[in-house]
Protein backbone atom coordinates (compact mmCIF):
# COMPACT_ATOMS: atom_id res chain seq x y z
CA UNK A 1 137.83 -29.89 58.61
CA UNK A 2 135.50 -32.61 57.37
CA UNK A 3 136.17 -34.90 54.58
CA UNK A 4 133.69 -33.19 52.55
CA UNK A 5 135.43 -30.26 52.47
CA UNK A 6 138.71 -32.15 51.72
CA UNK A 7 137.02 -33.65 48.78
CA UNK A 8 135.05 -30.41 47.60
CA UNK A 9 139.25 -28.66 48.21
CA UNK A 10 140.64 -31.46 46.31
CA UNK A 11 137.81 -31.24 43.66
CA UNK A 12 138.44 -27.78 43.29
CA UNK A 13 142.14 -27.85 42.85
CA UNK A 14 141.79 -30.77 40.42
CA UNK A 15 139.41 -28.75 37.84
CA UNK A 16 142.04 -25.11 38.41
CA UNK A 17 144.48 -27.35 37.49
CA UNK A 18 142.86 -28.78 34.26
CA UNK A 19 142.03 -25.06 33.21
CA UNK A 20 145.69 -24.24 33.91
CA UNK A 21 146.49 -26.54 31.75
CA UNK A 22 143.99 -26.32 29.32
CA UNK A 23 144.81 -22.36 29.07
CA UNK A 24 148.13 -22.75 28.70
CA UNK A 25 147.95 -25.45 26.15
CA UNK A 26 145.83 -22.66 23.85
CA UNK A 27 148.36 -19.99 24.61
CA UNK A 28 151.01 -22.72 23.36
CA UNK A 29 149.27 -23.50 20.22
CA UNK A 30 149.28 -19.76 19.06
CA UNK A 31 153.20 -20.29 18.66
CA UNK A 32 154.03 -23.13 16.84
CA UNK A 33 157.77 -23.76 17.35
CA UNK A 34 159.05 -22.52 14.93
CA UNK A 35 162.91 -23.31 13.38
CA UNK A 36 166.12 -22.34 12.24
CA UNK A 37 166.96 -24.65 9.78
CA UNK A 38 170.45 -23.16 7.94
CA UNK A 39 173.04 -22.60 9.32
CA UNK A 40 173.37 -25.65 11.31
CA UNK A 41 173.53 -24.62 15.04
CA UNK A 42 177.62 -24.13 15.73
CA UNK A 43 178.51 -23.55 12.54
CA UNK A 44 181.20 -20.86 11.39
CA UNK A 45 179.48 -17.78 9.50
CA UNK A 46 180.70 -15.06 7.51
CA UNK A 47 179.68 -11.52 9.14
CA UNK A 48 176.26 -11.67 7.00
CA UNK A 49 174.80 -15.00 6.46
CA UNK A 50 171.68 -15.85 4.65
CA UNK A 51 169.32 -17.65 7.46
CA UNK A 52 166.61 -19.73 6.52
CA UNK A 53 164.13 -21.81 8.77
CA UNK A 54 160.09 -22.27 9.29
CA UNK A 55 157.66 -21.52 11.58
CA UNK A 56 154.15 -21.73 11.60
CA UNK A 57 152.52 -18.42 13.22
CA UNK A 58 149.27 -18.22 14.32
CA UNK A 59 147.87 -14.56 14.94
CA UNK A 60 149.19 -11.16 14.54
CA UNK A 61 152.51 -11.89 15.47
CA UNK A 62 155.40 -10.85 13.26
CA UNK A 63 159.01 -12.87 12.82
CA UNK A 64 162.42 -10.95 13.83
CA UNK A 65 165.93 -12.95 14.14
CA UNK A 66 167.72 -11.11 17.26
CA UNK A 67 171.46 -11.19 17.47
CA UNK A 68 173.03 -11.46 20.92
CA UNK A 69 177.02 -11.99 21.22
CA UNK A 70 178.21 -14.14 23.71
CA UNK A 71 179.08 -12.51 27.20
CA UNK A 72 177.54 -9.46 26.34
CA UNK A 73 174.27 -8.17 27.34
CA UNK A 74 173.00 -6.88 24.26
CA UNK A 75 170.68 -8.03 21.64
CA UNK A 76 170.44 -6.91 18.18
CA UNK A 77 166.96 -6.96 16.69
CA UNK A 78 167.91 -7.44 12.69
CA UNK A 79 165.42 -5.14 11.74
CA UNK A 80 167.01 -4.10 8.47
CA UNK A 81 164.68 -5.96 5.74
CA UNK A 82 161.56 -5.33 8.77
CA UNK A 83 160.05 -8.16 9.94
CA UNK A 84 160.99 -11.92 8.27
CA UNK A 85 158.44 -12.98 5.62
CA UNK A 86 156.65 -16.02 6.68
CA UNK A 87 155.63 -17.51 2.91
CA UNK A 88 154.45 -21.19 3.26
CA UNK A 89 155.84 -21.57 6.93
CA UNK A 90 159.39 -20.64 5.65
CA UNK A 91 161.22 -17.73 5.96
CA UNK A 92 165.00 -16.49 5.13
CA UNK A 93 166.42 -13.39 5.97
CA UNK A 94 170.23 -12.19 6.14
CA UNK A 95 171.84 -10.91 9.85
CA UNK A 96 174.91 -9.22 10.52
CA UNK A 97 176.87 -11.10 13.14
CA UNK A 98 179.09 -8.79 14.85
CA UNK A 99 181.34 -6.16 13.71
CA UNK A 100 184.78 -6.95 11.26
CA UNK A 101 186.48 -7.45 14.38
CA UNK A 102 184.49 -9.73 15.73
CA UNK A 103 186.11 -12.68 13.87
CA UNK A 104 186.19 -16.47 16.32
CA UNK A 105 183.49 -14.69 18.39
CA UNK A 106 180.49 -16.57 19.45
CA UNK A 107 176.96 -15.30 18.74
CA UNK A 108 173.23 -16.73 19.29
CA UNK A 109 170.29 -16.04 17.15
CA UNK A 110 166.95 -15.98 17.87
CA UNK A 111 164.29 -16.32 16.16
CA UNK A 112 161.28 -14.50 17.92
CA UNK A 113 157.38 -13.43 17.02
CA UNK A 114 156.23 -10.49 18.42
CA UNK A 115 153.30 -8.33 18.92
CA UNK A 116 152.57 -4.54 17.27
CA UNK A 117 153.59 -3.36 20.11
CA UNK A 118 156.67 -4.67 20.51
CA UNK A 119 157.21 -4.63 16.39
CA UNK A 120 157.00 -0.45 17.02
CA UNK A 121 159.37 -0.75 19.35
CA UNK A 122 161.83 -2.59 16.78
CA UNK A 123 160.99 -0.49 14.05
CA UNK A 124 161.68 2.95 15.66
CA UNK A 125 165.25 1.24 16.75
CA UNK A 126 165.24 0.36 12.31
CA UNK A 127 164.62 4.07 12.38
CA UNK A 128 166.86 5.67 15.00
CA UNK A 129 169.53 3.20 13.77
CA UNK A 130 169.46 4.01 9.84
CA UNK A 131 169.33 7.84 10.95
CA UNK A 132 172.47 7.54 12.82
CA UNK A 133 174.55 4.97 11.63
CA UNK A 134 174.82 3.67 15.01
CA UNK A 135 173.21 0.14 16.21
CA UNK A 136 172.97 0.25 20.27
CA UNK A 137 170.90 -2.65 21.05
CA UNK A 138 168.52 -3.45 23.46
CA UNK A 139 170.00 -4.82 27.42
CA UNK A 140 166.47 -6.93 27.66
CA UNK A 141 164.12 -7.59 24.33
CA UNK A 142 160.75 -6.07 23.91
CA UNK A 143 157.90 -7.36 26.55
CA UNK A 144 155.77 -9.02 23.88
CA UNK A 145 157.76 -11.18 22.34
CA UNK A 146 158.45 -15.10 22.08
CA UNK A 147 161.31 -16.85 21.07
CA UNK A 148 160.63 -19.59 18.81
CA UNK A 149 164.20 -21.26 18.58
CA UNK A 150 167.44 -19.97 18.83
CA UNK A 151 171.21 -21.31 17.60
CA UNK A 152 174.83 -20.20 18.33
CA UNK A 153 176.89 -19.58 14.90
CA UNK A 154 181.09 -18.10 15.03
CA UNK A 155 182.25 -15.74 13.42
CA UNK A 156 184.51 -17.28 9.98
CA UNK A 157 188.06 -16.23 10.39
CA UNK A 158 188.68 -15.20 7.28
């Protein structure tokens, strides 16, 4: 191998690597972090809080909060009021953490943006769920989505 192919290897590598980066920098950008700004992460919660936070989305993306409880496998898109309202990069929305039994549990809560896609997904689950009375959750959330920021609340003992 001669050093001009070394240098045109190197060369080439270099530049991938700048478009790498450069791509995934624009990717990035679409999501701009967003938060959850009340409750405090840890805090106790009653079984359905108010949340409140901001984000600033760029695109067709749409805002969900996603309720997983700890240990379990299972995430609860809270898909009740559809997706969050993003007025003025701020949004609240009210979740139901757990079940009346559920009280001293741990639970986190995401806050995610998704595609259309994966917002039919959640809102046929809305309509399955509001049919039947009966929340299963999803083992893995859709494909197209990103979470933007995520806290752990417990369940008040009251």
């Amino acid at each position: 191998m001669s050093i001009k192919d070394i240098l045109i290897g190197f060369t080439l590598g270099f530049i991938g690597s700048l478009l790498a980066a450069w791509a995934h920098g624009i990717i990035k950008n679409l999501f701009k972090r967003g938060r959850i700004c009340s409750p405090a992460d840890g805090s106790e919660v009653d079984q359905i809080p108010t949340f409140r936070g901001t984000c600033n989305l760029r695109g067709h993306y749409h805002l969900y909060l996603a309720v997983k409880p700890e240990g379990i496998n299972m995430y609860y898109p809270q898909a009740n009021e559809g997706p969050l309202i993003n007025y003025a990069n701020s949004w609240d929305s009210k979740a139901y953490i757990g079940l009346p039994i559920d009280r001293g549990k741990k639970f986190n809560v995401y806050l995610m943006a998704v595609d259309d896609e994966a917002k039919r997904i959640i809102d046929f689950y809305k309509e399955i769920g509001n049919e039947t009375g009966r929340w299963f959750g999803f083992t893995q959330l859709p494909t197209k989505h990103r979470i933007l920021a995520k806290i752990e609340v417990v369940r008040r003992n009251i």
